[in-house]
Protein backbone atom coordinates (compact mmCIF):
# COMPACT_ATOMS: atom_id res chain seq x y z
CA UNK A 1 -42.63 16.20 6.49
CA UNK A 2 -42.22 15.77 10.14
CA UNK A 3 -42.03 18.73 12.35
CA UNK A 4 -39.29 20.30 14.76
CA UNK A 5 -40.66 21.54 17.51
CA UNK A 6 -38.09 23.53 19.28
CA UNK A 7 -40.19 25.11 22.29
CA UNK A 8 -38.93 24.73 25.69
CA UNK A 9 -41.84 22.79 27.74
CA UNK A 10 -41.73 24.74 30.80
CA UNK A 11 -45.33 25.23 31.55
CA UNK A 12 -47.54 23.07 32.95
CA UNK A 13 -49.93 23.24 30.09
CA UNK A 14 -46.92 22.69 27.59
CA UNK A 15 -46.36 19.58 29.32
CA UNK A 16 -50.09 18.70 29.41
CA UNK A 17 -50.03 19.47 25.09
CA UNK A 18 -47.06 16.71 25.14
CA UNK A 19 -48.53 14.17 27.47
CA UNK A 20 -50.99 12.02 24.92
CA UNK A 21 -48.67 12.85 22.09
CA UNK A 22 -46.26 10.93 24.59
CA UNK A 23 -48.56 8.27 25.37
CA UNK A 24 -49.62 7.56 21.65
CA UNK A 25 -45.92 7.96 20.10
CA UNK A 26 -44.69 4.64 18.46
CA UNK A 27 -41.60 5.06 19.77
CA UNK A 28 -39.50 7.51 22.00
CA UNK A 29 -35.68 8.74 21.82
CA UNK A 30 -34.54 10.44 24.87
CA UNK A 31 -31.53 12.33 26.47
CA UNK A 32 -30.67 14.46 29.47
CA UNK A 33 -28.36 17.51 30.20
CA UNK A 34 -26.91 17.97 33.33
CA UNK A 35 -24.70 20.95 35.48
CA UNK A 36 -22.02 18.47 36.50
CA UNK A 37 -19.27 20.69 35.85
CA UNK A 38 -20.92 23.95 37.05
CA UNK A 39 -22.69 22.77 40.05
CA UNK A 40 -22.57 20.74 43.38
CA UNK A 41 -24.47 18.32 43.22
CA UNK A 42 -25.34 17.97 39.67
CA UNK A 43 -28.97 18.08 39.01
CA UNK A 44 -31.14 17.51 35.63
CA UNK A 45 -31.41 20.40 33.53
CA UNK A 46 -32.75 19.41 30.42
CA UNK A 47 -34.69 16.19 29.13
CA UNK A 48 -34.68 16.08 25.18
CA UNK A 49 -37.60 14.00 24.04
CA UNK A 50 -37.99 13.03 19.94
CA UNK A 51 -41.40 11.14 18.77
CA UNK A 52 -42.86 10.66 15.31
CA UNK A 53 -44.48 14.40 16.23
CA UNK A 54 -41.23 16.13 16.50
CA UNK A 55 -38.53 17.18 19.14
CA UNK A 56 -39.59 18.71 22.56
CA UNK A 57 -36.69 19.96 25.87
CA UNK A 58 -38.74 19.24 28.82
CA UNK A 59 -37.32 21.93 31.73
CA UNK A 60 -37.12 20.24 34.84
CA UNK A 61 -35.86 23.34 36.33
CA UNK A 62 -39.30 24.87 35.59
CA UNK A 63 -40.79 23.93 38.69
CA UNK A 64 -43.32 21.62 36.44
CA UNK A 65 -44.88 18.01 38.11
CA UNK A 66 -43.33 15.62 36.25
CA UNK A 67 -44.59 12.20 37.23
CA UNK A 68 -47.28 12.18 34.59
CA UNK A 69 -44.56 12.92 32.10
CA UNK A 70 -42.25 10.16 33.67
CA UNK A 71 -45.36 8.04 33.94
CA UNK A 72 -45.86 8.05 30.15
CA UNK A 73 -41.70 7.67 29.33
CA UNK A 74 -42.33 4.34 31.26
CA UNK A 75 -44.65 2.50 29.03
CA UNK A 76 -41.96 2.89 26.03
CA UNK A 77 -38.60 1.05 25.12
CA UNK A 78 -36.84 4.28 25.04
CA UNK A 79 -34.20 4.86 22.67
CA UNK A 80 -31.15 6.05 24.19
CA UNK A 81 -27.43 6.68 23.16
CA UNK A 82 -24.95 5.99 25.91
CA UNK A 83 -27.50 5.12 28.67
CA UNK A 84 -25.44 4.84 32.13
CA UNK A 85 -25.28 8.39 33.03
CA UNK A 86 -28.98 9.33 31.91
CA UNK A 87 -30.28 6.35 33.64
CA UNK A 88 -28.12 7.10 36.80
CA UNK A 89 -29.17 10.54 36.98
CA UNK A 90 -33.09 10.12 36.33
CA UNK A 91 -32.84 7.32 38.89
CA UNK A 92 -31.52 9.30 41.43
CA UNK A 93 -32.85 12.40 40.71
CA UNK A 94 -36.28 11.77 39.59
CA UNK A 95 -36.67 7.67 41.04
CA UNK A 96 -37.52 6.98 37.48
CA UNK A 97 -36.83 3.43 35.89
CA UNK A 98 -37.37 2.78 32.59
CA UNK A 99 -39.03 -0.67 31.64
CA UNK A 100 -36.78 -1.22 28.50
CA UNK A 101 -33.86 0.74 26.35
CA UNK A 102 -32.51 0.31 23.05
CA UNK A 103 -29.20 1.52 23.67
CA UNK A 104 -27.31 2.91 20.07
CA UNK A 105 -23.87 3.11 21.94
CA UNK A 106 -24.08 -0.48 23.15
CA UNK A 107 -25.13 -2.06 19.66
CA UNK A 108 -22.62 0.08 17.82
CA UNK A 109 -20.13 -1.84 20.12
CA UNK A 110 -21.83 -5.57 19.85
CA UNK A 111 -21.13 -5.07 15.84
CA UNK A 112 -17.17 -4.57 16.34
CA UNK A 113 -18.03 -1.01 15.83
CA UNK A 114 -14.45 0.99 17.11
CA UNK A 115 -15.79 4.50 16.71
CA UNK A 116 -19.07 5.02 18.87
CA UNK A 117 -20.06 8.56 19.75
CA UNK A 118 -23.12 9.83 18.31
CA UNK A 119 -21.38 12.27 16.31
CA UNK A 120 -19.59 9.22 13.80
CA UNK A 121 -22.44 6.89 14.33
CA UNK A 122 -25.05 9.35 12.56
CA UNK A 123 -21.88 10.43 9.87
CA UNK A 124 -21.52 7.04 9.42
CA UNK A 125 -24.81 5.60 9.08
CA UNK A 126 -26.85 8.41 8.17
CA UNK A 127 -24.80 10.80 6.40
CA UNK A 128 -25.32 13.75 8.69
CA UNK A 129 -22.76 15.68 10.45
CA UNK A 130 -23.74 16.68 13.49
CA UNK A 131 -21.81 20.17 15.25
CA UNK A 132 -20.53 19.33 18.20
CA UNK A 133 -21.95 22.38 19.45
CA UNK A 134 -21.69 23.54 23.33
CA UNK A 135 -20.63 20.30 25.34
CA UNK A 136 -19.53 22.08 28.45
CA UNK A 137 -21.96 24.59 28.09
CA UNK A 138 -23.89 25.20 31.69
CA UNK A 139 -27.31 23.57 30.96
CA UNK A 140 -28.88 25.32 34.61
CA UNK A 141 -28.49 28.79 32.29
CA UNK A 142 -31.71 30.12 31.09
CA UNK A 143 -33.27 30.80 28.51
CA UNK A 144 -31.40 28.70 26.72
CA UNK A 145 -29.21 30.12 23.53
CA UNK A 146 -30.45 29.34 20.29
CA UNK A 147 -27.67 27.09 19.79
CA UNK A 148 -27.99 25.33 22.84
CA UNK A 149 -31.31 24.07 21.96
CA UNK A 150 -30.49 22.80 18.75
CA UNK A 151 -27.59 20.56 20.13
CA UNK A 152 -29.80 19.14 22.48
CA UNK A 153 -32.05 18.52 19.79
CA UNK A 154 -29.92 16.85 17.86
CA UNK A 155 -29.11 14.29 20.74
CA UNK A 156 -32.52 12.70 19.98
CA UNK A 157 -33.50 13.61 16.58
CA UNK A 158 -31.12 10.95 15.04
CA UNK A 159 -31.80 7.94 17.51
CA UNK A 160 -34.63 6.40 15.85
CA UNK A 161 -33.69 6.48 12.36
CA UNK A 162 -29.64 4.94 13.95
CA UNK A 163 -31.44 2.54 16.23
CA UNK A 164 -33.26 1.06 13.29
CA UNK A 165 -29.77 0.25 10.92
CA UNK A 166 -28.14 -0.73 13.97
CA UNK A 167 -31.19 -3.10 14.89
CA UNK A 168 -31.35 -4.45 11.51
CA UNK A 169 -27.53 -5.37 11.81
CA UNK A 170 -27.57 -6.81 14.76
CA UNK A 171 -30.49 -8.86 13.62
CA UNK A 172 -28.34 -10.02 10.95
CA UNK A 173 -25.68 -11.15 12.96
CA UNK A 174 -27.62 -12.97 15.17
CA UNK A 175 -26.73 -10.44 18.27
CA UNK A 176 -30.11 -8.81 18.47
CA UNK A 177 -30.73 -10.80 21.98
CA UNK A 178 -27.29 -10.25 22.89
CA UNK A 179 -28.17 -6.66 22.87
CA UNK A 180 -31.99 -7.44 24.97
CA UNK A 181 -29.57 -8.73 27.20
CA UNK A 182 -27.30 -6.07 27.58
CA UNK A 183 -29.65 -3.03 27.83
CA UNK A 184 -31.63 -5.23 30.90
CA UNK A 185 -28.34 -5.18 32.61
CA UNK A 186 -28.01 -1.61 32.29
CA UNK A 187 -31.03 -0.82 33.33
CA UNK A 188 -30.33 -2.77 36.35
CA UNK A 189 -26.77 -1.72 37.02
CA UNK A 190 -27.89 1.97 36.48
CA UNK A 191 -30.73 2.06 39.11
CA UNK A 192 -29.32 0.39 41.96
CA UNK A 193 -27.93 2.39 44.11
CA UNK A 194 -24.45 2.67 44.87
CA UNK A 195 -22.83 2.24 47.96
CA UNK A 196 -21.93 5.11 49.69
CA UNK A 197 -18.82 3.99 51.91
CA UNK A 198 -18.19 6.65 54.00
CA UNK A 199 -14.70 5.55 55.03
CA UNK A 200 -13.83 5.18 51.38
CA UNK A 201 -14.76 8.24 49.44
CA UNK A 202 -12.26 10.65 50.93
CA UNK A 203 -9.65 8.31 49.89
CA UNK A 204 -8.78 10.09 46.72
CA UNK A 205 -5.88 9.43 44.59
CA UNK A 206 -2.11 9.52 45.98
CA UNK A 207 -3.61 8.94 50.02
CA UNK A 208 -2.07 5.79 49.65
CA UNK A 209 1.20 7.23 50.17
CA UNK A 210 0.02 8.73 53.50
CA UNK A 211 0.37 7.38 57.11
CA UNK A 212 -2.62 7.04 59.44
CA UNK A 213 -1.60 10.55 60.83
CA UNK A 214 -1.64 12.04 57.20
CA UNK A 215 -4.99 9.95 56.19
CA UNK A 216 -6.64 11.25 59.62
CA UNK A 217 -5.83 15.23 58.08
CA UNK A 218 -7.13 14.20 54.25
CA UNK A 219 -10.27 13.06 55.71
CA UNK A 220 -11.12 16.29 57.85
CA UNK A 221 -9.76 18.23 54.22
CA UNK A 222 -11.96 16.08 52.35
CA UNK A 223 -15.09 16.81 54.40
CA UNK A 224 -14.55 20.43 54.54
CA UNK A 225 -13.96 20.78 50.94
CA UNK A 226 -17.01 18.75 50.44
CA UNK A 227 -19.34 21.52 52.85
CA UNK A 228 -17.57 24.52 50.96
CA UNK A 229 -19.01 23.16 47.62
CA UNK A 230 -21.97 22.29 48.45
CA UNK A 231 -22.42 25.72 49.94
CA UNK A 232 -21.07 27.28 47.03
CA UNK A 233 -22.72 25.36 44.66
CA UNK A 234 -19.40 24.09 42.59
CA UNK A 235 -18.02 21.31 41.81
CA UNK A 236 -15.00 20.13 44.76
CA UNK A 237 -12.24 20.03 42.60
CA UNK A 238 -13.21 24.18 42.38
CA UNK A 239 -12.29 24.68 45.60
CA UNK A 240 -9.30 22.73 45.62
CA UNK A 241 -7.76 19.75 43.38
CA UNK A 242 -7.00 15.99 45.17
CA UNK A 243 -3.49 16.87 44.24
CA UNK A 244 -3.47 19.38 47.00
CA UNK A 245 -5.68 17.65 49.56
CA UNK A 246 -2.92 15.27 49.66
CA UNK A 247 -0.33 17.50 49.43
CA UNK A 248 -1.64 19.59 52.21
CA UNK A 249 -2.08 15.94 54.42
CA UNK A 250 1.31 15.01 53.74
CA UNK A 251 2.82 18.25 55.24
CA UNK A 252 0.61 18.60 57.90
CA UNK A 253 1.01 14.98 59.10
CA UNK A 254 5.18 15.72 58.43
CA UNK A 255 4.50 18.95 60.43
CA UNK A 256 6.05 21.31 57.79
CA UNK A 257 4.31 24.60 56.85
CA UNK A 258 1.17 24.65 54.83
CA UNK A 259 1.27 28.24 53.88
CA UNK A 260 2.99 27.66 51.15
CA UNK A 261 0.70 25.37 49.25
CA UNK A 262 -2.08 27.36 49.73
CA UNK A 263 -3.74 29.06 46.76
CA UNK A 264 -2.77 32.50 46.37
CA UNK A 265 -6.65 32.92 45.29
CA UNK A 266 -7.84 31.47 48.63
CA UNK A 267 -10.19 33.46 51.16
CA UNK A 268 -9.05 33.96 54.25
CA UNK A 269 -12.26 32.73 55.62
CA UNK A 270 -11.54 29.09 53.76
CA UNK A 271 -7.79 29.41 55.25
CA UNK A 272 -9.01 29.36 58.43
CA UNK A 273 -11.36 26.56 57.82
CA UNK A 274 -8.99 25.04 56.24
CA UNK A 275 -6.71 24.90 59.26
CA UNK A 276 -9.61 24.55 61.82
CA UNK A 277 -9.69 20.87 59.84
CA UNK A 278 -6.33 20.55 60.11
CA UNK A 279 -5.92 20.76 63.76
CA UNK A 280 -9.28 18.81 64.37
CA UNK A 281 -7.24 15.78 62.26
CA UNK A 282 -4.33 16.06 64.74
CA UNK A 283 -5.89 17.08 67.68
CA UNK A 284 -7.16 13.33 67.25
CA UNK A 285 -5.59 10.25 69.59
CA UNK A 286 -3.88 7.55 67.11
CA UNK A 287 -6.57 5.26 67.80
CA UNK A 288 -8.81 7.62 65.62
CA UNK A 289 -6.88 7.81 62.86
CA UNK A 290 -8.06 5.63 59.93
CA UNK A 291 -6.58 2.18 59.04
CA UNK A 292 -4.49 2.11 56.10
CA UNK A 293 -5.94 -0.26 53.26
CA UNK A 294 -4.61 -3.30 52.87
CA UNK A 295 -4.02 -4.88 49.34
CA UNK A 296 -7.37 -7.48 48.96
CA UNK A 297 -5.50 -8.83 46.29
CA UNK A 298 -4.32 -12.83 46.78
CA UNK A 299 -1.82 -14.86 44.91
CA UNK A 300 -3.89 -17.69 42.39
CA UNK A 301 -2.56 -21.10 42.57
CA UNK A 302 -1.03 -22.50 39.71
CA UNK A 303 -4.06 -24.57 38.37
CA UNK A 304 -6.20 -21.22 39.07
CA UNK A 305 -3.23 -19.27 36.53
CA UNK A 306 -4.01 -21.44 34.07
CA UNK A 307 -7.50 -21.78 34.29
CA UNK A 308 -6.94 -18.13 33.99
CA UNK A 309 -5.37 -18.31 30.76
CA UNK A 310 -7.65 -20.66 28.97
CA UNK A 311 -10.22 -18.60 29.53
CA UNK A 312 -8.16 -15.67 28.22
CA UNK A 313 -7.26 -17.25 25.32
CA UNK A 314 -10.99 -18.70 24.83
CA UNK A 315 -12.52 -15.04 25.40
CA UNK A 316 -9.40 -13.29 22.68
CA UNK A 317 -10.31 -16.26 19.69
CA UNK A 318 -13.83 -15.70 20.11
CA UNK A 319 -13.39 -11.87 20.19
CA UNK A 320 -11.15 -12.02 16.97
CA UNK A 321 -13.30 -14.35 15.48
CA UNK A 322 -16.68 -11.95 15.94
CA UNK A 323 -14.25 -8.79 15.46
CA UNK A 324 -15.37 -7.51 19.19
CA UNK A 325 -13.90 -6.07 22.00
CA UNK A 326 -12.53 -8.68 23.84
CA UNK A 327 -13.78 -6.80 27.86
CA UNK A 328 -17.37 -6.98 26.23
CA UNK A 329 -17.31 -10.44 26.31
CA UNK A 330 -15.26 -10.52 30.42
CA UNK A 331 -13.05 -8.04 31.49
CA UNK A 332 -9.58 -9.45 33.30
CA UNK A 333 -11.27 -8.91 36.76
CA UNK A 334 -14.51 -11.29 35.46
CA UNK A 335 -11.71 -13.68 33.98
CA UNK A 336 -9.83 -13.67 37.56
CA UNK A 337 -13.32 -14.57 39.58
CA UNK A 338 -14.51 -17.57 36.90
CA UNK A 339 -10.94 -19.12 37.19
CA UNK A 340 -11.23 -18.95 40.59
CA UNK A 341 -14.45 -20.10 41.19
CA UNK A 342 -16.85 -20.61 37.87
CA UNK A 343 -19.64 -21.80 39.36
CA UNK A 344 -19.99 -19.11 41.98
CA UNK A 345 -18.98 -15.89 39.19
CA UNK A 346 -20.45 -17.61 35.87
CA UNK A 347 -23.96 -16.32 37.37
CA UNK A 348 -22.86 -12.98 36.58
CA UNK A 349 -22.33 -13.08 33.14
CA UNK A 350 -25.06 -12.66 30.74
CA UNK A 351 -26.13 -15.64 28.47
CA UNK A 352 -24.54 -14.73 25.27
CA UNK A 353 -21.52 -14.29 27.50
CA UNK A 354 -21.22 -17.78 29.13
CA UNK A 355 -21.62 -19.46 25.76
CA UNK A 356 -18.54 -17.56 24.04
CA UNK A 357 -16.58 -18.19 27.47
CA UNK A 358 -17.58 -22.02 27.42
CA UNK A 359 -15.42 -24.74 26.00
């Protein structure tokens, strides 16, 4: 009968026990918890790790090396459910890239599957209900509760046994390399890095209803809320919503009186920082203030409309046909680019893709 392990590895020699068990294991399911909603930035909190052997939490936030441990994750097609986020974060966080994934969210999806958390696919499959347990819960907390560690658990211990029905099915159907394909383009999407445009990231929703004046204030908001979270080690929207960042833009650009959308809660300290921004943003000469965003939109011709809607119409048959989400074969933006130019766009699709999209 196999073993649960349930011991936090946050020890050096804990994670020296796990390292040939690692090496050796036949396969490896894997899963990470993060503080995204409690701190600023996020950081890794928790690694869950299931083999053959049992079910292990590695503790990043233990202080332990963990390249060996990374170094043996990378010789394994690790099974994972809903990769993006767990790629994105061990990429950034850790520079770790894994050499393959079998992804249970993304072959739930190429079978036509409608319902694809991990909570219904292990119900469904496996007839085991799984608590939903402490989603939210703040993962930087130790030690961990009891019931912490047996959710996280239970976000691994379930992947192999799901990975191998959903395998076999896709086998079946003849989408098993559909799937190859898919998880490769993860992998890839999730590790490079994304751009950070600085001109672009203070531009939250509703600034484009500002002026240049009004944009110049958001942007000196934006920055200063950014500083204060860091600082305080919360998440920006803590400090203060978009909502308000634009609010507080609008009036000051308007020149009306921000003391009355300020928090009642807020320090006096952040007040004043608030309005040393403020009058920074309009101390500033017009030619200073940032460009409003033009629409990069442009009008198709008619032959490029309907070039447009064949391939529409090709990509919905063949979706109804193989009962799948019709974006998993091209979303409307994919469908825009190939009827304008195929040739140039069509390298971006994945193989499996271009043959359900070609006449």
């Amino acid at each position: 009968m196999r073993a649960y392990i349930g011991a936090v590895v946050d020890t050096e020699e804990k994670l020296a026990d796990l390292l040939p068990i690692l090496t050796a294991a036949a396969w490896v399911a894997v899963d990470t918890e993060a503080d995204s909603l409690h701190a600023y930035p996020e950081k890794v909190c928790l690694i869950q790790i299931s083999t053959a052997e049992g079910d292990r939490l590695v503790d990043p936030l233990a202080g332990l090396n963990l390249e060996p441990f990374l170094a043996a994750l990378a010789g394994h097609e690790l099974i994972m459910h809903g990769a993006d986020y767990d790629l994105r974060l061990l990429s950034k966080h850790h520079e770790f890239i894994p050499k393959a994934i079998f992804d249970t969210m993304l072959a739930a999806r190429l079978l036509g599957l409608r319902q694809f958390s991990l909570g219904h696919l292990v119900e469904q499959f496996l007839g085991v209900k799984l608590e939903k347990g402490p989603q939210k819960a703040n993962w930087a907390r130790r030690p961990l509760t009891e019931r912490m560690e047996s959710y996280a658990r239970n976000d691994t211990r379930y992947l192999k046994p799901l990975a191998d029905r959903l395998g076999a099915e896709l086998k079946a159907r003849g989408r098993l390399e559909w799937h190859r394909e898919a998880c490769a383009q993860l992998i890839r999407d999730s590790s490079r890095p994304r751009s950070s445009d600085v001109d672009s990231a203070w531009r939250v929703k509703g600034s484009h209803a500002l002026d240049r004046r009004g944009l110049a204030v958001l942007r000196e908001l934006w920055q200063w809320r950014e500083g204060e979270a860091v600082a305080a080690n919360r998440p920006p929207f803590f400090i203060l919503s978009h909502e308000l960042l634009v609010d507080l833009a609008a009036a000051a650009a308007a020149g009306r009186p921000l003391n009355p959308l300020f928090p009642a809660h807020l320090s006096p300290r952040r007040r004043a920082g608030m309005e040393k921004s403020v009058a920074r943003a309009l101390a500033l000469p017009p030619q200073e203030h940032p460009q409003l965003l033009r629409p990069k939109g442009r009008r198709p011709s008619e032959p490029e409309r309907r070039r447009f809607l064949e391939l529409q119409r090709r990509r919905d048959l063949r979706a109804a046909e193989l009962g799948l989400d019709p974006t998993l074969i091209a979303s409307r933006a994919t469908l825009s680019d190939l009827a304008h130019d195929w040739d140039k766009h069509a390298a971006d699709l994945m193989t499996w893709q271009r043959k359900l999209l070609g006449p």
